[in-house]
Protein backbone atom coordinates (compact mmCIF):
# COMPACT_ATOMS: atom_id res chain seq x y z
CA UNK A 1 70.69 -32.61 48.07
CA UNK A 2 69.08 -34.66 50.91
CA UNK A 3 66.87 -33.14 53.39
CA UNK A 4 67.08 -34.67 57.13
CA UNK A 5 63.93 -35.04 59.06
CA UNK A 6 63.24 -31.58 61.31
CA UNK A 7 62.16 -31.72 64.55
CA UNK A 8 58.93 -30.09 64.82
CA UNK A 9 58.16 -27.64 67.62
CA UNK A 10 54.85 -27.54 69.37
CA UNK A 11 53.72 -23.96 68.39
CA UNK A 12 54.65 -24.02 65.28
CA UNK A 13 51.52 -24.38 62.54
CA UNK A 14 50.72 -28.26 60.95
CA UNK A 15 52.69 -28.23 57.81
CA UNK A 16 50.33 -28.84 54.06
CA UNK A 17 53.92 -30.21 53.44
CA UNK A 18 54.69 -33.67 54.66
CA UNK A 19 58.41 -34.07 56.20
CA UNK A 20 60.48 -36.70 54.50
CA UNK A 21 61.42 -39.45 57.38
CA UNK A 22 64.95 -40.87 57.55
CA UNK A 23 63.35 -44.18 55.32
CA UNK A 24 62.04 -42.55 52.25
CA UNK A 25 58.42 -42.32 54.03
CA UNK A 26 56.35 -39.39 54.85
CA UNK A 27 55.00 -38.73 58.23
CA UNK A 28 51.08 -37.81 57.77
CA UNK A 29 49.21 -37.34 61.30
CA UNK A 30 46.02 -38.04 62.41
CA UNK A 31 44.04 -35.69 60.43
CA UNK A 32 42.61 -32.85 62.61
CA UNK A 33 38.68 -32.31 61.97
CA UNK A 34 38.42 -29.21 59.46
CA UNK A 35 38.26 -25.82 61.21
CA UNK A 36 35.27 -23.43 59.97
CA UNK A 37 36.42 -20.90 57.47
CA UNK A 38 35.88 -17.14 59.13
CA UNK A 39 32.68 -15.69 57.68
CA UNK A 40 34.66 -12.67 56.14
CA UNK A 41 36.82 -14.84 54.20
CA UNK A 42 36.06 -17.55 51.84
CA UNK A 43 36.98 -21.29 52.34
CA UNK A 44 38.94 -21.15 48.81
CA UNK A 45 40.91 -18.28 50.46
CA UNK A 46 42.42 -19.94 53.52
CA UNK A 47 45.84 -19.47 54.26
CA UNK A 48 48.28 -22.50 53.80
CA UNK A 49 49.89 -23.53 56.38
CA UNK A 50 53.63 -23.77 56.71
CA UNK A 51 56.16 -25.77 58.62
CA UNK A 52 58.74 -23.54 59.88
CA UNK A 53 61.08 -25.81 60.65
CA UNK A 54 60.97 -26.93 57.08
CA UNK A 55 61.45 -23.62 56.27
CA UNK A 56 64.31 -22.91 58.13
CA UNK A 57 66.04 -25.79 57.21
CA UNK A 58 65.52 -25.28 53.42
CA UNK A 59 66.38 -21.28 53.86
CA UNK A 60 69.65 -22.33 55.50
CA UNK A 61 70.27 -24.18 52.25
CA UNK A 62 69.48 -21.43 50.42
CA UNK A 63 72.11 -19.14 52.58
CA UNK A 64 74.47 -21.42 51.97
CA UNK A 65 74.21 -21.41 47.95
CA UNK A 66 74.03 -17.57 48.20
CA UNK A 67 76.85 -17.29 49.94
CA UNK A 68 79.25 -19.39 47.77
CA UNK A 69 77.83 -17.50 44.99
CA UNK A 70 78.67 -14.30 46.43
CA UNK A 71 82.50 -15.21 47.66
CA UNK A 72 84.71 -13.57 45.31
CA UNK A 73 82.17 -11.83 42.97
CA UNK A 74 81.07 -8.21 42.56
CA UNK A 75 77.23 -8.25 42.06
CA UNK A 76 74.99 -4.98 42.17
CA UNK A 77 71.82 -5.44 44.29
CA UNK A 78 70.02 -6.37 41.22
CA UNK A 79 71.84 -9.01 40.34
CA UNK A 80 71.93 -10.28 43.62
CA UNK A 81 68.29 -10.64 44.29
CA UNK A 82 67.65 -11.96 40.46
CA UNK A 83 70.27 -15.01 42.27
CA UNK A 84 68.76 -15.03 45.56
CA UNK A 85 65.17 -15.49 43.23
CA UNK A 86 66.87 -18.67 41.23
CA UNK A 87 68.63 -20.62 43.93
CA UNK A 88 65.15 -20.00 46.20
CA UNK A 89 63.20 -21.52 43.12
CA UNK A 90 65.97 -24.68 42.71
CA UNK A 91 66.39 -25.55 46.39
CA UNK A 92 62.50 -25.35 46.79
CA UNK A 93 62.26 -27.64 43.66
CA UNK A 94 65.06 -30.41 44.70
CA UNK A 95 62.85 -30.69 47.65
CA UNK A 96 59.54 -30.77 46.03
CA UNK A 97 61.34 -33.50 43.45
CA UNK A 98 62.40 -35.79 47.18
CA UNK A 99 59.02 -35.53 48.00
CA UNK A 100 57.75 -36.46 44.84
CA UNK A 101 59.99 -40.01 44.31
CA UNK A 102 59.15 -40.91 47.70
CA UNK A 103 55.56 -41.25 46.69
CA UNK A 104 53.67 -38.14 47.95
CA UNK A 105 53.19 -35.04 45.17
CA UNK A 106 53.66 -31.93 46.45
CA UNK A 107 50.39 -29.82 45.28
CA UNK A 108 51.49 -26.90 43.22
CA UNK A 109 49.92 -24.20 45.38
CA UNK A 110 51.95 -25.41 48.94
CA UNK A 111 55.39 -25.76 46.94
CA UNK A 112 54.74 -21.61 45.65
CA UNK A 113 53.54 -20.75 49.45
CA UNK A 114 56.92 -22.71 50.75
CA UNK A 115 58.70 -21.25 48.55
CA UNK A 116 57.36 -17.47 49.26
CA UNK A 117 58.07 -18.18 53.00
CA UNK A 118 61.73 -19.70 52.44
CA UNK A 119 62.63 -16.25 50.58
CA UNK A 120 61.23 -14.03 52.90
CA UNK A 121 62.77 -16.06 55.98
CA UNK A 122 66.02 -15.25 54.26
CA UNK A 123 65.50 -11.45 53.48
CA UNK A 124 64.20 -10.97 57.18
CA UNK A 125 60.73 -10.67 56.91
CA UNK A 126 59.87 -14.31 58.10
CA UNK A 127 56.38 -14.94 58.51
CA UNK A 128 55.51 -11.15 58.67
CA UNK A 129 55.52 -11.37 54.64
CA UNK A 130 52.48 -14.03 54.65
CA UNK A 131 50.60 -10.91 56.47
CA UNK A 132 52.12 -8.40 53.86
CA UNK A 133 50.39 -10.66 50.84
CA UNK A 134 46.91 -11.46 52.63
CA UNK A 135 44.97 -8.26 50.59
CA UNK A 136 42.19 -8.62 53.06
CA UNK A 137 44.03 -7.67 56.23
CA UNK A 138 43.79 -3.66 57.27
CA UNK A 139 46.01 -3.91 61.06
CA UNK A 140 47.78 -6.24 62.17
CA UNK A 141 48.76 -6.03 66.34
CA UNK A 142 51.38 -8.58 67.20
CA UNK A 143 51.95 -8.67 71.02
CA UNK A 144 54.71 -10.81 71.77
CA UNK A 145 55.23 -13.61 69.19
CA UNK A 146 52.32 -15.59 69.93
CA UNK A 147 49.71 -13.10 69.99
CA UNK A 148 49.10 -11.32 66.47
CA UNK A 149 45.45 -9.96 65.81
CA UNK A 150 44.41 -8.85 62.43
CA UNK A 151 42.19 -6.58 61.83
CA UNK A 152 40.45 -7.25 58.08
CA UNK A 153 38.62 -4.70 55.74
CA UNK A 154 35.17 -4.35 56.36
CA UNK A 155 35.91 -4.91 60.36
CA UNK A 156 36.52 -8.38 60.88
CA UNK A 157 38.67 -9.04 63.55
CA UNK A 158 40.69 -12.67 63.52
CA UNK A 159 44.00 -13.82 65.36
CA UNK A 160 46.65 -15.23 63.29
CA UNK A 161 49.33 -18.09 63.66
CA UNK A 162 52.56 -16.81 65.67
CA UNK A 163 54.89 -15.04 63.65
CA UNK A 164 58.12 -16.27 65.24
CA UNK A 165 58.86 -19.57 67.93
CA UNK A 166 59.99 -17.01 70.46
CA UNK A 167 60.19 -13.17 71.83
CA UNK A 168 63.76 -13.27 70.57
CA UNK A 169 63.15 -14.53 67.17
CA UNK A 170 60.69 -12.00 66.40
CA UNK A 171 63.01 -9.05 67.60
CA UNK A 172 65.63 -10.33 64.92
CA UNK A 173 63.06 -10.27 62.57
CA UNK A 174 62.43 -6.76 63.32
CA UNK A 175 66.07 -6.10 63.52
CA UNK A 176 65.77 -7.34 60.12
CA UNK A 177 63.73 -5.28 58.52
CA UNK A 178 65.21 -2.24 59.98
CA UNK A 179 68.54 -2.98 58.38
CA UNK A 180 66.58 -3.59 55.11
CA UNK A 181 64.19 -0.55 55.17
CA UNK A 182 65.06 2.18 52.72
CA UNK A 183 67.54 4.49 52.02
CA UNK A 184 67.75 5.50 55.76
CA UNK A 185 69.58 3.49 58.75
CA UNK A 186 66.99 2.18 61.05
CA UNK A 187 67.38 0.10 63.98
CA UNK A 188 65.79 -1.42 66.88
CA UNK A 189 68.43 -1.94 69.70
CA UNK A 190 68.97 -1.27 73.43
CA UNK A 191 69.59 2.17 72.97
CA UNK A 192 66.48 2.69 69.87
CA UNK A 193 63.76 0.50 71.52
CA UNK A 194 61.52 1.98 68.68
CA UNK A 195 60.94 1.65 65.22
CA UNK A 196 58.78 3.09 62.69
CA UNK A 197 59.94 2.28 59.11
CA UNK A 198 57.72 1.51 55.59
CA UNK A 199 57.87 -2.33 54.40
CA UNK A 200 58.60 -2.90 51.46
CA UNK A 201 54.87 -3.34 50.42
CA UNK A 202 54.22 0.36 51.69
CA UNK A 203 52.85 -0.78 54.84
CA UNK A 204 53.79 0.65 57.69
CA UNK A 205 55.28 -0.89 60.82
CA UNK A 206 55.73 0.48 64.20
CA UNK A 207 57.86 -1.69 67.03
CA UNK A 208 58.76 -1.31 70.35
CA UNK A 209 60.80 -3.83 73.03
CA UNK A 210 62.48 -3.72 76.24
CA UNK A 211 60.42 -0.86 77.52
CA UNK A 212 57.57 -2.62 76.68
CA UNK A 213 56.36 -5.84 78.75
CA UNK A 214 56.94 -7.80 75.24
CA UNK A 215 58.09 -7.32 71.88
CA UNK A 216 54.92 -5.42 70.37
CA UNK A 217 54.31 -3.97 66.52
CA UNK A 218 51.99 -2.95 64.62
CA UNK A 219 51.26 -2.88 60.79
CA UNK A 220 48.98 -0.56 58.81
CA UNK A 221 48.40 -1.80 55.86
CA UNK A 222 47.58 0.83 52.56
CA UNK A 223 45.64 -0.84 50.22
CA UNK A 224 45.72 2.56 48.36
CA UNK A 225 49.09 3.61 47.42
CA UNK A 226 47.50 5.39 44.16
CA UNK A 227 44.23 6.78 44.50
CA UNK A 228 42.51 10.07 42.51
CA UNK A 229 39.85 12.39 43.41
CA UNK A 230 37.60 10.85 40.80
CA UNK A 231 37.89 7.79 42.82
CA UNK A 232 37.50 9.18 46.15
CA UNK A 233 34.28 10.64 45.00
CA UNK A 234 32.82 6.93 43.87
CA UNK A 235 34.17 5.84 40.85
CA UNK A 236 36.33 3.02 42.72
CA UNK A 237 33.99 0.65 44.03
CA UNK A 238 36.40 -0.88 46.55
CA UNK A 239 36.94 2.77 48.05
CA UNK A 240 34.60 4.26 51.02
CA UNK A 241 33.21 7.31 48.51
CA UNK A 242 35.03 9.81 51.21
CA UNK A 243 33.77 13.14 48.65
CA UNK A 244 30.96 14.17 46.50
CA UNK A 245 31.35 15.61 43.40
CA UNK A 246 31.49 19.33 44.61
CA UNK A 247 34.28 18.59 47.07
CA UNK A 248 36.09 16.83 44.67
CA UNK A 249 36.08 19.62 42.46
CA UNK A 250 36.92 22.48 44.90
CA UNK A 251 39.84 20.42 46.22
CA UNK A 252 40.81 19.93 42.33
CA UNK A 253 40.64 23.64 42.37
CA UNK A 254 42.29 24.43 45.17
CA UNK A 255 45.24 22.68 43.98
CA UNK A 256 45.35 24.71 40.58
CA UNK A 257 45.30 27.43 42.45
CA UNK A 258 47.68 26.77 44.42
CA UNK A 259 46.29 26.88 47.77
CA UNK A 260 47.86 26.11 51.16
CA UNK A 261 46.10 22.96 52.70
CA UNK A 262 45.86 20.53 56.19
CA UNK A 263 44.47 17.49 55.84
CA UNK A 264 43.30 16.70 59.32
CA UNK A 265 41.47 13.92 61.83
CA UNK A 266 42.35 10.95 64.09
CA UNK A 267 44.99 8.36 62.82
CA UNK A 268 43.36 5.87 60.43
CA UNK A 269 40.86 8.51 59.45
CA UNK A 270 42.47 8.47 55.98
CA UNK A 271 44.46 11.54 55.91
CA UNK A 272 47.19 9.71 53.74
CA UNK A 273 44.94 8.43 51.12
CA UNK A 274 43.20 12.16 50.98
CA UNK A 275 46.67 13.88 50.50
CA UNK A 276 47.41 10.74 47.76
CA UNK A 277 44.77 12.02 45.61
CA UNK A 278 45.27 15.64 46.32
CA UNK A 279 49.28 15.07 45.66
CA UNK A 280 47.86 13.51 41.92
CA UNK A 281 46.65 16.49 41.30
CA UNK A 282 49.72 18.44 40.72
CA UNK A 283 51.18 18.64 37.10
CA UNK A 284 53.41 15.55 36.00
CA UNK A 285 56.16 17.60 35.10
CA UNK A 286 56.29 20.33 38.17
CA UNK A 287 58.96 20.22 40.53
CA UNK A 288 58.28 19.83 44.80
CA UNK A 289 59.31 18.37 47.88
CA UNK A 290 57.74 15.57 49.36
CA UNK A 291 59.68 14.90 53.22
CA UNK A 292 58.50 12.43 55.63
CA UNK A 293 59.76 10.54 58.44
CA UNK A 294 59.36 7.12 56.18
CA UNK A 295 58.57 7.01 52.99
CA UNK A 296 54.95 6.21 52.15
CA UNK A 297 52.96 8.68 50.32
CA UNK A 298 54.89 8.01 46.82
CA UNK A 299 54.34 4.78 45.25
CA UNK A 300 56.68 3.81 42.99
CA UNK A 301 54.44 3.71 39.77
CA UNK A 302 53.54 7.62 41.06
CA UNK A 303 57.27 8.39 40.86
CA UNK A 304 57.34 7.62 37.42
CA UNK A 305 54.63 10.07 37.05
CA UNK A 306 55.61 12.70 38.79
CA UNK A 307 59.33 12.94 37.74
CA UNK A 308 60.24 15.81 38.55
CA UNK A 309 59.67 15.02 42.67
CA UNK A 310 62.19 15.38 45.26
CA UNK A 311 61.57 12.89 48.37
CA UNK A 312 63.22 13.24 51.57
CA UNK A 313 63.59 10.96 54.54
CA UNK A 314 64.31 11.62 57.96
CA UNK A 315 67.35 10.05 59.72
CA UNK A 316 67.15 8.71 63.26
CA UNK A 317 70.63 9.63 65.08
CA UNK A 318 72.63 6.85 66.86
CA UNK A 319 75.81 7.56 69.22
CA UNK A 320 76.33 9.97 72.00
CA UNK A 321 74.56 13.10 71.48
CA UNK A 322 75.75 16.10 70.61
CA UNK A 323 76.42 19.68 72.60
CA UNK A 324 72.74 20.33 71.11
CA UNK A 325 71.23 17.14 73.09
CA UNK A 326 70.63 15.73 69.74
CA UNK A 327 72.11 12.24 68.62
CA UNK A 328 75.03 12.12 66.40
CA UNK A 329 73.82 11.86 62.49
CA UNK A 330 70.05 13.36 63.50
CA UNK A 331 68.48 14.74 60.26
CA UNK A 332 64.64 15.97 61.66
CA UNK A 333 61.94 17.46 59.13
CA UNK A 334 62.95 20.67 60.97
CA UNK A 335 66.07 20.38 59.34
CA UNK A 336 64.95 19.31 56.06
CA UNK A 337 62.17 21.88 55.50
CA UNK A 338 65.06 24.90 54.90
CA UNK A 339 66.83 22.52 52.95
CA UNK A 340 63.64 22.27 50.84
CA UNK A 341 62.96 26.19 50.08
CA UNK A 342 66.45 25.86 48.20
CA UNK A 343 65.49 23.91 45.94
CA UNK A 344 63.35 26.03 44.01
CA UNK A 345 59.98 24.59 43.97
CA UNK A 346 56.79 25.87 44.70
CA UNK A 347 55.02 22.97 46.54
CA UNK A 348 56.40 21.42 49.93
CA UNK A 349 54.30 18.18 51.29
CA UNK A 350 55.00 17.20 54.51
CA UNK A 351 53.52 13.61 55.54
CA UNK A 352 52.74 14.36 59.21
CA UNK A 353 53.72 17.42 61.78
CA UNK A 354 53.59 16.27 64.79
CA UNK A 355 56.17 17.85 66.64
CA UNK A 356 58.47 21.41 66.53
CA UNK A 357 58.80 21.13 62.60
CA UNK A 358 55.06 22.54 62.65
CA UNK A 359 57.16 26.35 63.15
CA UNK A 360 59.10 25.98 60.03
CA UNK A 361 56.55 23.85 57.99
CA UNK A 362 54.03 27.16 58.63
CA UNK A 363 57.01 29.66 58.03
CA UNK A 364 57.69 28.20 54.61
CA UNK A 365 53.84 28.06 53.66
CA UNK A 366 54.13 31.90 54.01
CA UNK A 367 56.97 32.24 50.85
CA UNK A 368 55.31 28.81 48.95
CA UNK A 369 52.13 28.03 47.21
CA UNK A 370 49.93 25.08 47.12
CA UNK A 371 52.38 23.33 49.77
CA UNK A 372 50.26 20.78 52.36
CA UNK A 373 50.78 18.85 55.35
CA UNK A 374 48.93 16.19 57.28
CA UNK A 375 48.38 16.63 61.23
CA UNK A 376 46.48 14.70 63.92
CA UNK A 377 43.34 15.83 65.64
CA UNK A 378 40.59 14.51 67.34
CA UNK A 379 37.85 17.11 65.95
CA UNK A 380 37.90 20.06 63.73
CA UNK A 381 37.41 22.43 65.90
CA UNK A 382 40.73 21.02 68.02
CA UNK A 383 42.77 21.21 64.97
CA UNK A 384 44.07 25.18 65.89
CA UNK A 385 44.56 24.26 69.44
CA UNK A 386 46.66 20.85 68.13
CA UNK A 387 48.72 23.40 65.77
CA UNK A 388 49.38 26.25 69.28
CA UNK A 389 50.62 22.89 71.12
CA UNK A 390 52.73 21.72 68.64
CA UNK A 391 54.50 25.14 67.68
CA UNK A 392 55.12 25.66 71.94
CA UNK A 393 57.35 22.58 71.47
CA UNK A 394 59.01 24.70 69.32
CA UNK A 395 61.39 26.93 71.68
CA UNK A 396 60.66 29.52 74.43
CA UNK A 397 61.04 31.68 71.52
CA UNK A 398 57.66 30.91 70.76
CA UNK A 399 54.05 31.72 72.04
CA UNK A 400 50.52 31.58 71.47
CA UNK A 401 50.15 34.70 69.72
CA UNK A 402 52.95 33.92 67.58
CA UNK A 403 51.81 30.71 66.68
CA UNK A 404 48.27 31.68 65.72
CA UNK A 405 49.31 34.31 63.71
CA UNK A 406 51.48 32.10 61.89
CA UNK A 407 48.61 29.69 61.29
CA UNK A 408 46.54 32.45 60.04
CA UNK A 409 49.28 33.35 57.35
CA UNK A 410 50.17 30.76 56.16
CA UNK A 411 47.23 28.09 55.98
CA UNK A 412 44.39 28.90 53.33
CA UNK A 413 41.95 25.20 53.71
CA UNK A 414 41.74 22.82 56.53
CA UNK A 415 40.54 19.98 55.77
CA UNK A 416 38.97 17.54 58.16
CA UNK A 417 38.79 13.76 57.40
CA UNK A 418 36.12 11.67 59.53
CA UNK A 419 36.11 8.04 60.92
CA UNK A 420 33.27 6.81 62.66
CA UNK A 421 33.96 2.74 63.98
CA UNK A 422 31.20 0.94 64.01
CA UNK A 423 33.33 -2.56 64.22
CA UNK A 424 32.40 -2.61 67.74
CA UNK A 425 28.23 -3.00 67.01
CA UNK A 426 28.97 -5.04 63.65
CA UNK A 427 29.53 -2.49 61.45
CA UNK A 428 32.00 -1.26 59.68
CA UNK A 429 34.26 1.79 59.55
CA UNK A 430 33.10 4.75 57.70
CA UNK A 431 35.28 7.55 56.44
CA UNK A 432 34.86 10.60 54.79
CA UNK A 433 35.53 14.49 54.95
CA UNK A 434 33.13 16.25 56.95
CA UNK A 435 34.55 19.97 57.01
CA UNK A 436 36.86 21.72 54.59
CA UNK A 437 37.56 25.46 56.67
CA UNK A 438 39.15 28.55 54.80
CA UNK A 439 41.19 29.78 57.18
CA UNK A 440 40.29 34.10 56.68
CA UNK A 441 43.37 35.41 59.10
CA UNK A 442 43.54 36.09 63.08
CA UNK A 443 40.16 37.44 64.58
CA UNK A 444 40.61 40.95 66.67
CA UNK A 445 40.63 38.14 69.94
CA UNK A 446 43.06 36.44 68.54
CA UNK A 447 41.93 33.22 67.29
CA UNK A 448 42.49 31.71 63.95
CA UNK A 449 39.74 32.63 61.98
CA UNK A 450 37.72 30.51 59.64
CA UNK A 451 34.72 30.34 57.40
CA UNK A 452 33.12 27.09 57.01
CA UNK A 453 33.15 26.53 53.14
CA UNK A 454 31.81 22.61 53.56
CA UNK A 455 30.37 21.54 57.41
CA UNK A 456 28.53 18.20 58.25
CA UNK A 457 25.20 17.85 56.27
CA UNK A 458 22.68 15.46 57.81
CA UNK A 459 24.28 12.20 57.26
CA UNK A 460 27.74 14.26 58.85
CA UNK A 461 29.19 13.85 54.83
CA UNK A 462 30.43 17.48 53.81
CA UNK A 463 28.11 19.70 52.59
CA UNK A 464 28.38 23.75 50.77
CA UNK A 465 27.84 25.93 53.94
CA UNK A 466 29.50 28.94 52.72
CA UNK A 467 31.49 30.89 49.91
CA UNK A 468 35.04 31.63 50.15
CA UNK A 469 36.43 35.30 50.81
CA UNK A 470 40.12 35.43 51.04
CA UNK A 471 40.34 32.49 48.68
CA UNK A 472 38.12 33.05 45.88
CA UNK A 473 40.10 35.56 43.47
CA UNK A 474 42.45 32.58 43.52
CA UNK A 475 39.70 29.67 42.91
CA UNK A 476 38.30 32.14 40.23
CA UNK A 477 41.26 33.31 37.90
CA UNK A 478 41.96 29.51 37.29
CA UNK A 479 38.28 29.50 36.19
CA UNK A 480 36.09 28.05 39.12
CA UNK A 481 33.38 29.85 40.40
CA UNK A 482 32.15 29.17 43.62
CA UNK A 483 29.16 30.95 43.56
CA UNK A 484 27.72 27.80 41.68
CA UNK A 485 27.60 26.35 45.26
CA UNK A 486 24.80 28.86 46.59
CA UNK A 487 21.81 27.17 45.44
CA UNK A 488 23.68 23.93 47.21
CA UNK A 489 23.66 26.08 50.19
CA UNK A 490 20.48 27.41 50.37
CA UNK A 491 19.20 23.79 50.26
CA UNK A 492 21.45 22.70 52.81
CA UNK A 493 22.41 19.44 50.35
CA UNK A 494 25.26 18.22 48.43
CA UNK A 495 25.88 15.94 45.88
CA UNK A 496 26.66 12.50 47.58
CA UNK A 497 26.14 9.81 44.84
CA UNK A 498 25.40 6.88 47.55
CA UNK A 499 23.47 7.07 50.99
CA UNK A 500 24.92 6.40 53.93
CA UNK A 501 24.16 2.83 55.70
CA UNK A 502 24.91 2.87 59.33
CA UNK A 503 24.37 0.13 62.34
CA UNK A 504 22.85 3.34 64.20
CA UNK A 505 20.56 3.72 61.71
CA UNK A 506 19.22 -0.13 60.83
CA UNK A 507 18.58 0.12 65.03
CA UNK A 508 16.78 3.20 64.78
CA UNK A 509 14.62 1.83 62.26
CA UNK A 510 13.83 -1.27 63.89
């Protein structure tokens, strides 16, 4: 195979890779003075960078291989990408070989980043996949092509190279991954300008185009798709220590006993990873329900854990809509959650209400047990108002009364997950829980009711406030006692292995 020269474009990155010239020669520029490394990430640790028209010349040899391998053959998906794997690994060599007898090694580390990049320009994720591999990225923002600013663990904030040569391009990569994301149709398109779909990393990407000014999307990154109480409470050292020992085990409680639970707090707080390690909790080989609108909360090494799990996914709807107003195919967590107290299990998990499934989500928490559900709120005490406004959008069936007295059924624990960003003042983010509420019923006004069981302690970390009451026959016939938390309460302390290092506090000191 011969590779032609490629004609470079002008915002795509310098190549590591020289181009092979028409006469056996390779073209090496002027070199460019060294650019400082980013304080947050060593020099050892810089990104290669890639020629993209080299790229796309070598993936549309690679298409071309896959396709004459596919004419006339029946392949399962397996198969195919074990192909897709070897033909990626021979074209990538044959180059690295022309490169080599024309006088200029290839260096070991750029022909495995070229050849990373050449596969994942051919399974549609492009350069989004050298983002997806970077483990010290958090959020990534791209706005337009050109414009993609990462956000890195610990707070750094970077831009990156562009991710496509155009707006257009990186729409068809998004397009892309849409077609590719899980067991669910996804699209972006003139009539879906949105997308929100899991990578297949577990990250999760949210895009938007033509009602936007530019293509924008964003990527969360979870850098814990398996995480335990044990290690939320300081025994992973790469993990904020987000509980103490006494919160970890009254949440470990609460889910042998079954309790109903709401892990709330902004987005990014760390509601998911909370619900992660309260979701390990639950016995290998017990049945439940996991729905969410894409799937993130079950890694794939948990599913082999938890067997017995039954994950559902929303479906967007495409086509005209219906005599309902609803698109043709819709499948909503409304719909699913009914769907779900057939199935005989116990437990329903519901990644995020944030819309009318809140009504039946609550209605089946009054006929399940230890069933949870994740919801957004700005602060704790905004988390009943958050649940009236989100059952209203329910019907004109519904009203306020109704909907707190539903909340005060069916909910036993809120729990309340903190972020405090201190990014801005070169910090860092901090997250923890701050409250965990029992929820005791409807007050004679007509509120929810609730007893503070943990509330902010001095540092704003959780500390015992209270002892259960409509709770704690259930927390003791599995054998905890929470009357072990009164002397904890009467000092107004908990049981926080580490202090709590803030900007605000090194400027108060000095």
């Amino acid at each position: 195979m011969r590779f032609e020269p490629v004609a470079q474009d002008p915002r795509a990155a310098t190549s590591t890779v020289p181009p092979l010239l028409p006469n056996g020669r390779h073209h090496h520029p002027e070199p460019a003075p060294p650019a400082p490394a980013p304080q947050h990430q060593p020099q050892n640790q810089q990104r290669r960078r890639i020629d993209f028209a080299l790229v796309r010349e070598l993936r549309r040899e690679l298409s071309e291989r896959l396709t004459h391998w596919q004419r006339g053959r029946d392949y399962t998906p397996g198969e195919e990408d074990l192909e897709r794997t070897r033909l990626a690994a021979e074209v990538v060599a044959a180059y690295a070989d022309a490169v080599r007898r024309a006088g200029t090694p290839l260096h070991a580390a750029d022909e495995r980043a070229l050849l990373d990049q050449v596969t994942a320009e051919l399974v549609g994720l492009g350069r989004l996949q050298s983002l997806l591999i970077d483990e010290s990225i958090e959020e990534v923002h791209i706005l337009g092509c050109d414009q993609v600013r990462i956000t890195r663990h610990g707070g750094g904030v970077d831009w990156g190279d562009p991710i496509a040569d155009s707006d257009e391009e990186m729409v068809e990569i998004l397009q892309a991954a849409a077609r590719r994301a899980g067991s669910t149709e996804r699209s972006l398109s003139t009539s879906k300008p949105t997308l929100d779909l899991q990578l297949p990393d577990g990250s999760r990407l949210a895009a938007v185009f033509l009602v936007s000014h530019r293509p924008y999307a964003v990527i969360r990154r979870h850098n814990t798709l398996d995480v335990t109480l044990d290690e939320l409470a300081g025994a992973r050292a790469d993990l904020d220590e987000m509980i103490d020992p006494l919160v970890r085990d009254f949440l470990r409680a609460a889910m042998r006993a079954g309790l109903n639970i709401m892990v709330a707090g902004l987005a990014g707080a760390g509601k998911t990873t909370v619900i992660r390690a309260l979701m390990n909790e639950i016995p290998a080989d017990e049945p439940y329900v996991l729905l969410e609108e894409s799937r993130e909360l079950l890694p794939a090494r948990r599913q082999l854990k938890h067997r017995a799990v039954m994950s559902f996914e929303s479906r967007e709807g495409h086509g005209e809509r219906g005599f309902d107003g609803r698109p043709a195919g819709e499948v909503t967590i409304a719909d699913l959650i009914p769907v779900s107290l057939r199935m005989g299990v116990l437990r329903i998990i519901v990644g995020e209400v944030r819309s009318r499934e809140i009504v039946p989500m609550l209605q089946a928490m009054t006929t399940s047990r230890g069933s949870m559900c994740t919801i957004h709120a700005r602060t704790p005490g905004g988390v009943s108002e958050r649940i009236i406004e989100l059952a209203l959008s329910h019907g004109r069936e519904m009203t306020v009364d109704q909907a707190r007295r539903m909340a005060g059924n069916a909910l036993d624990l809120i729990v309340y997950v903190t972020v405090e960003d201190e990014t801005a003042i070169g910090g860092r983010k901090h997250r923890f829980i701050s409250h965990i509420e029992e929820v005791i019923g409807v007050s004679e006004h007509n509120r929810i009711a609730t007893t503070t069981v943990f509330g902010p302690g001095a540092d704003g970390r959780a500390v015992p406030r209270h002892l259960p009451e409509r709770v704690r026959d259930q927390l003791m016939r599995i054998g905890y006692d929470a009357r072990m938390l009164t002397r904890y309460i009467e000092a107004g302390v908990g049981a926080w292995r580490r202090p709590r290092h803030t900007q605000l506090q090194k400027r108060g000191a000095m």
